[in-house]
Protein backbone atom coordinates (compact mmCIF):
# COMPACT_ATOMS: atom_id res chain seq x y z
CA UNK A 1 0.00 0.00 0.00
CA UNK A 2 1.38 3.20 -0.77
CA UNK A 3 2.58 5.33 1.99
CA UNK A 4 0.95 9.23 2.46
CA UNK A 5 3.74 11.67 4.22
CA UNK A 6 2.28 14.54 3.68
CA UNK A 7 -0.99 16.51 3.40
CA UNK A 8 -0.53 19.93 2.85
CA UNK A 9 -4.03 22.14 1.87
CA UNK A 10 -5.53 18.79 0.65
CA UNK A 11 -3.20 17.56 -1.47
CA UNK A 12 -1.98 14.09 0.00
CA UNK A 13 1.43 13.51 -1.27
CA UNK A 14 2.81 9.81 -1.23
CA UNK A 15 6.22 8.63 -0.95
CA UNK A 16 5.98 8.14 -4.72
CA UNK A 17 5.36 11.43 -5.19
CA UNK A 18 7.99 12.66 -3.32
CA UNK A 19 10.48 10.91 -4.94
CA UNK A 20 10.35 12.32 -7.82
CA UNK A 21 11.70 15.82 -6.95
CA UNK A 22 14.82 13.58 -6.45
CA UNK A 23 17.06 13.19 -9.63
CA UNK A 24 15.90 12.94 -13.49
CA UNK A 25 12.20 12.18 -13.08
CA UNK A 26 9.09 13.30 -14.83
CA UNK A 27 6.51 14.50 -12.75
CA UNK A 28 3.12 13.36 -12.28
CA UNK A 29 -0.17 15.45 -11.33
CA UNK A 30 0.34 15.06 -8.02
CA UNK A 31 3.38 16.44 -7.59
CA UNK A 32 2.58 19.32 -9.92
CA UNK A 33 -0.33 20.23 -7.64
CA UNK A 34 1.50 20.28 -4.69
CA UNK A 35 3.86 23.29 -5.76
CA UNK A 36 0.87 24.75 -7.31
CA UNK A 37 -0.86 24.99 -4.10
CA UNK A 38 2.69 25.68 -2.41
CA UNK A 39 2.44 29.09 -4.65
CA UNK A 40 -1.01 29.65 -3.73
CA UNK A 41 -0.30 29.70 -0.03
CA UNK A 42 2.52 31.54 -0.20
CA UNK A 43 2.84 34.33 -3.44
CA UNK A 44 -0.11 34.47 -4.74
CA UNK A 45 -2.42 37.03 -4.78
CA UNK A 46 -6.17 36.61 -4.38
CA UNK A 47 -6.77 37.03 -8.05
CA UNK A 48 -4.65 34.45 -9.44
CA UNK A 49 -6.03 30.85 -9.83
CA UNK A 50 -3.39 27.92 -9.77
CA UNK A 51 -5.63 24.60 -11.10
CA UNK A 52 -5.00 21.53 -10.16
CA UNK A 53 -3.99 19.05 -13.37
CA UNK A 54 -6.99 16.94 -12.05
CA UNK A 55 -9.42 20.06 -11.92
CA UNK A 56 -8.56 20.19 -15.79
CA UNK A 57 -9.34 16.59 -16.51
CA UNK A 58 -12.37 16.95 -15.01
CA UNK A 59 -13.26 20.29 -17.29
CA UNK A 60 -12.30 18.21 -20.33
CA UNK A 61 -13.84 14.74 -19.81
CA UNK A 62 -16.49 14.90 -16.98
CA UNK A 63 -18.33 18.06 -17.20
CA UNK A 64 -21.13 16.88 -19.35
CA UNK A 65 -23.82 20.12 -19.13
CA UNK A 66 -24.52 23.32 -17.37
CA UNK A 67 -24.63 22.82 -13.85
CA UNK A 68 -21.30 20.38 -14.40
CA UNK A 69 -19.69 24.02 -15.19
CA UNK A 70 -21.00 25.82 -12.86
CA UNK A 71 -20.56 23.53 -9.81
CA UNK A 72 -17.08 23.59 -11.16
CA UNK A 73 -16.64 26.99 -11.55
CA UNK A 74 -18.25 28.23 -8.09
CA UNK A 75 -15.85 25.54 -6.86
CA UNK A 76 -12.70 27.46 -8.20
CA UNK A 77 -14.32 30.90 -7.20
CA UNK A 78 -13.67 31.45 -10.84
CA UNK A 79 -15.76 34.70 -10.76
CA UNK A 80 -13.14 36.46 -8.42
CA UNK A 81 -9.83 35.58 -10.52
CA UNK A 82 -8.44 37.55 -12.85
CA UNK A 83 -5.57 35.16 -13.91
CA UNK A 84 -5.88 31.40 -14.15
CA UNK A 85 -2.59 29.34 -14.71
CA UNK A 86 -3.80 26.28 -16.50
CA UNK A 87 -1.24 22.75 -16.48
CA UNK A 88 -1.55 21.38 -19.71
CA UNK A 89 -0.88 17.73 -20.19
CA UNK A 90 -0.99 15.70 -24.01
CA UNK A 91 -3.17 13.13 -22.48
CA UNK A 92 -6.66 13.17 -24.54
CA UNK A 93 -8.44 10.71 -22.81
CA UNK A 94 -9.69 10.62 -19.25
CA UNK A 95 -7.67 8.20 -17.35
CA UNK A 96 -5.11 7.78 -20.33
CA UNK A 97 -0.95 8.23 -19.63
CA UNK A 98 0.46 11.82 -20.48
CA UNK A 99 4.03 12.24 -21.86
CA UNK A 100 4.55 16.41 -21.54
CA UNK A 101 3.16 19.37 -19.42
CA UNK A 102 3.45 22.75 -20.50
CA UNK A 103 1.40 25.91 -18.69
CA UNK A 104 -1.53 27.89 -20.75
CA UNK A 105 -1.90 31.96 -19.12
CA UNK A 106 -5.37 33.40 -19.23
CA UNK A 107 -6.14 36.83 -18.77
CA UNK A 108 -8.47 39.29 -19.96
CA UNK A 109 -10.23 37.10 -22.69
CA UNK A 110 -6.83 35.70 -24.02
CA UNK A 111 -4.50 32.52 -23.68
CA UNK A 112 -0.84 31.98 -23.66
CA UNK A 113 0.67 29.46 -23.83
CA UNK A 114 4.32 28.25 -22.74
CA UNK A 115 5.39 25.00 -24.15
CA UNK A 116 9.33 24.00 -22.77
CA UNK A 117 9.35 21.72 -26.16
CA UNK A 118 7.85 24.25 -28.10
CA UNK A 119 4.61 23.62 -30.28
CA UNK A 120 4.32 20.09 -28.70
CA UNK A 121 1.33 20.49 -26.91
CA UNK A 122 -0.19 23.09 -29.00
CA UNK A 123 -3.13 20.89 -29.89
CA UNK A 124 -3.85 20.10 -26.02
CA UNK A 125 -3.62 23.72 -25.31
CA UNK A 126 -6.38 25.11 -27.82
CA UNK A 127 -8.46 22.15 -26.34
CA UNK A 128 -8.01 22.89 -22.83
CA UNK A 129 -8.52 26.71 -23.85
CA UNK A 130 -11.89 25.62 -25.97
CA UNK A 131 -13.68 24.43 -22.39
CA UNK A 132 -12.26 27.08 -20.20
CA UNK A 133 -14.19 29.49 -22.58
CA UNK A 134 -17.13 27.54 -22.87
CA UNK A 135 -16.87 27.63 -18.78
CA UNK A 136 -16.41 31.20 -18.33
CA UNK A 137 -19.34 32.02 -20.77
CA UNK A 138 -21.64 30.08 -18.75
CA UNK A 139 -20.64 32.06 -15.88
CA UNK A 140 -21.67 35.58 -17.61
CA UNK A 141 -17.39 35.89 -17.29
CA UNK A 142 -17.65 36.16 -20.92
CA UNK A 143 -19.88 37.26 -23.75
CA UNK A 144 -18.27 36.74 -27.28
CA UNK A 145 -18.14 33.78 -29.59
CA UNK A 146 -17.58 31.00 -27.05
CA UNK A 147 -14.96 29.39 -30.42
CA UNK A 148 -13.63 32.90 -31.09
CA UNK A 149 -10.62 32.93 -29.14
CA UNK A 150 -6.78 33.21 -29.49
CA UNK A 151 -4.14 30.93 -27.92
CA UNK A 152 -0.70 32.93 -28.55
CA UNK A 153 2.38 30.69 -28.78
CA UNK A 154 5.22 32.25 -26.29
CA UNK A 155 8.40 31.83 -28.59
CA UNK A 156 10.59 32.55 -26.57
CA UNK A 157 9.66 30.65 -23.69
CA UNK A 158 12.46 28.77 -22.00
CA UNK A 159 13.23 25.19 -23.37
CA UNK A 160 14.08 22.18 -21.33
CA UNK A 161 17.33 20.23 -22.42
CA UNK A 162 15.92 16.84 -21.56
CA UNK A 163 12.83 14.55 -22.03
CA UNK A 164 11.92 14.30 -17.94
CA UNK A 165 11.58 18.16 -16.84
CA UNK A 166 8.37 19.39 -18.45
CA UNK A 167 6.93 19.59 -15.35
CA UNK A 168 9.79 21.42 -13.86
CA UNK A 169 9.40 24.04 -15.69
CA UNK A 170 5.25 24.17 -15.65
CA UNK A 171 5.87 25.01 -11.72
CA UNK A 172 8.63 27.18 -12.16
CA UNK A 173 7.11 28.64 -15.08
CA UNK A 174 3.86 29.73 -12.56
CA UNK A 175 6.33 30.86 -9.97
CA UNK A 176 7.67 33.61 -12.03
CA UNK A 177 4.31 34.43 -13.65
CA UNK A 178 2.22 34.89 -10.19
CA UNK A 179 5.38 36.91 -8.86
CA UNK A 180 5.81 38.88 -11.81
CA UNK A 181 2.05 39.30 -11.80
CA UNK A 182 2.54 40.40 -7.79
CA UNK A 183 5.25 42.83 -8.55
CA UNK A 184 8.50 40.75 -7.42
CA UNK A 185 10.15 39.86 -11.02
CA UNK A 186 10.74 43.60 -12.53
CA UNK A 187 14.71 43.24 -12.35
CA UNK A 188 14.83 39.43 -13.84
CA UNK A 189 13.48 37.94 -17.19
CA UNK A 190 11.97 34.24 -17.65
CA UNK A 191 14.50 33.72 -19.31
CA UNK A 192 16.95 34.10 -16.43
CA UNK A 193 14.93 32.81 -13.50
CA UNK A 194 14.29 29.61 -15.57
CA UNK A 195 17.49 28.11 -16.69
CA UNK A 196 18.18 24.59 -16.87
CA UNK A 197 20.43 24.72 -13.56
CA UNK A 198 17.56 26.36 -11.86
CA UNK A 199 16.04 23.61 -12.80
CA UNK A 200 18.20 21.41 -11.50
CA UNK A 201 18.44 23.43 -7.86
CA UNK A 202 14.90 24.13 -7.66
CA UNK A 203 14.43 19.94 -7.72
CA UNK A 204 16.79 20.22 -4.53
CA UNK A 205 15.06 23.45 -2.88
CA UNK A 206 11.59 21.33 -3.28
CA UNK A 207 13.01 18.08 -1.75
CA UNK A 208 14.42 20.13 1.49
CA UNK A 209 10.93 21.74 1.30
CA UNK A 210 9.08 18.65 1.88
CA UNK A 211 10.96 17.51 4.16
CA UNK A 212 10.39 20.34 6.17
CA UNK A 213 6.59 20.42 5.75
CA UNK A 214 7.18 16.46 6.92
CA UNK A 215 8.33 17.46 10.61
């Protein structure tokens, strides 16, 4: 049976998740969420959204009508958020295995979307972005074309040097956004605070963190 160590704001991490902060490992949804919520605990202001990978499975593959939507989106206090930061995984199936994570930006009626192996999940991305509209129209947060949106390709977002630390960089990648967003990150570029050896350190910063939570 797998062993919990942690819960920290409802998310239950497992040994298994833990372990892969430690060395070359991809990570899953779990561990994703974790430093998602870690960000909303600790940087984020009360108008940025951080969704959990599972929150947009469930957008994609189990909200089937209206009230799906909007139990979903009173859930998220979607109304009160003026930024969502959205995981996006190449999985198209619910309960299928993903192979890449890159991070879609919303804001003001448009999407971008940072992909560390760029245009690789550009397909997953304008899918994701299709039922987040369709959401947000059903909650009067939007009053357009619910197809007649944009998702803008960041070319110069930073690109891993690997095939294991996608998800590395969706977490760092919402660091710098929700701290830019706060006011912290007008001295230092994405391009700076995300470099493969801050890659590499922020595994190790993550791994002392949990351990810490752990005592």
């Amino acid at each position: 049976m797998a062993k919990q160590v942690l819960n920290y704001h409802d998310v239950q991490l497992y040994e298994s998740d833990v372990a892969l902060f430690e060395g070359q490992k991809w990570l899953n949804d779990n561990a994703i969420n974790f430093y998602l919520q870690y960000i909303t605990q600790t940087i984020a202001p009360s108008d940025v959204l951080l969704i959990d990978p599972a929150v947009v499975s469930c957008l994609l593959y189990q909200c089937e009508d209206e009230e799906d939507f909007k139990e979903l989106a009173a859930g998220l206090c979607l109304k009160s958020k003026r930024i969502c930061l959205i995981p996006v995984s190449d999985n198209d199936r619910l309960g299928g295995e993903s192979s890449h994570w890159s991070l879609l930006l919303y804001c003001d009626e448009n999407f971008k979307h940072f992909d560390s192996i760029s245009g690789c999940n550009k397909n997953s991305a304008r899918r994701i972005a299709r039922s987040f509209m369709r959401l947000l129209k059903i909650i009067g947060r939007y009053d357009g074309v619910e197809n007649n949106f944009q998702v803008k390709e960041v070319l110069d977002a930073p690109q891993q040097q690997n095939s294991y630390d996608c998800g590395m960089y969706v977490i760092l990648l919402a660091e710098f956004l929700t701290r830019q967003y706060a006011g912290e990150m007008e001295k230092m570029s994405m391009e700076i605070f995300l470099t493969p050896e801050k890659v590499t350190g922020m595994r190790l910063r993550i791994s002392k963190l949990l351990k810490k939570l752990q005592e």
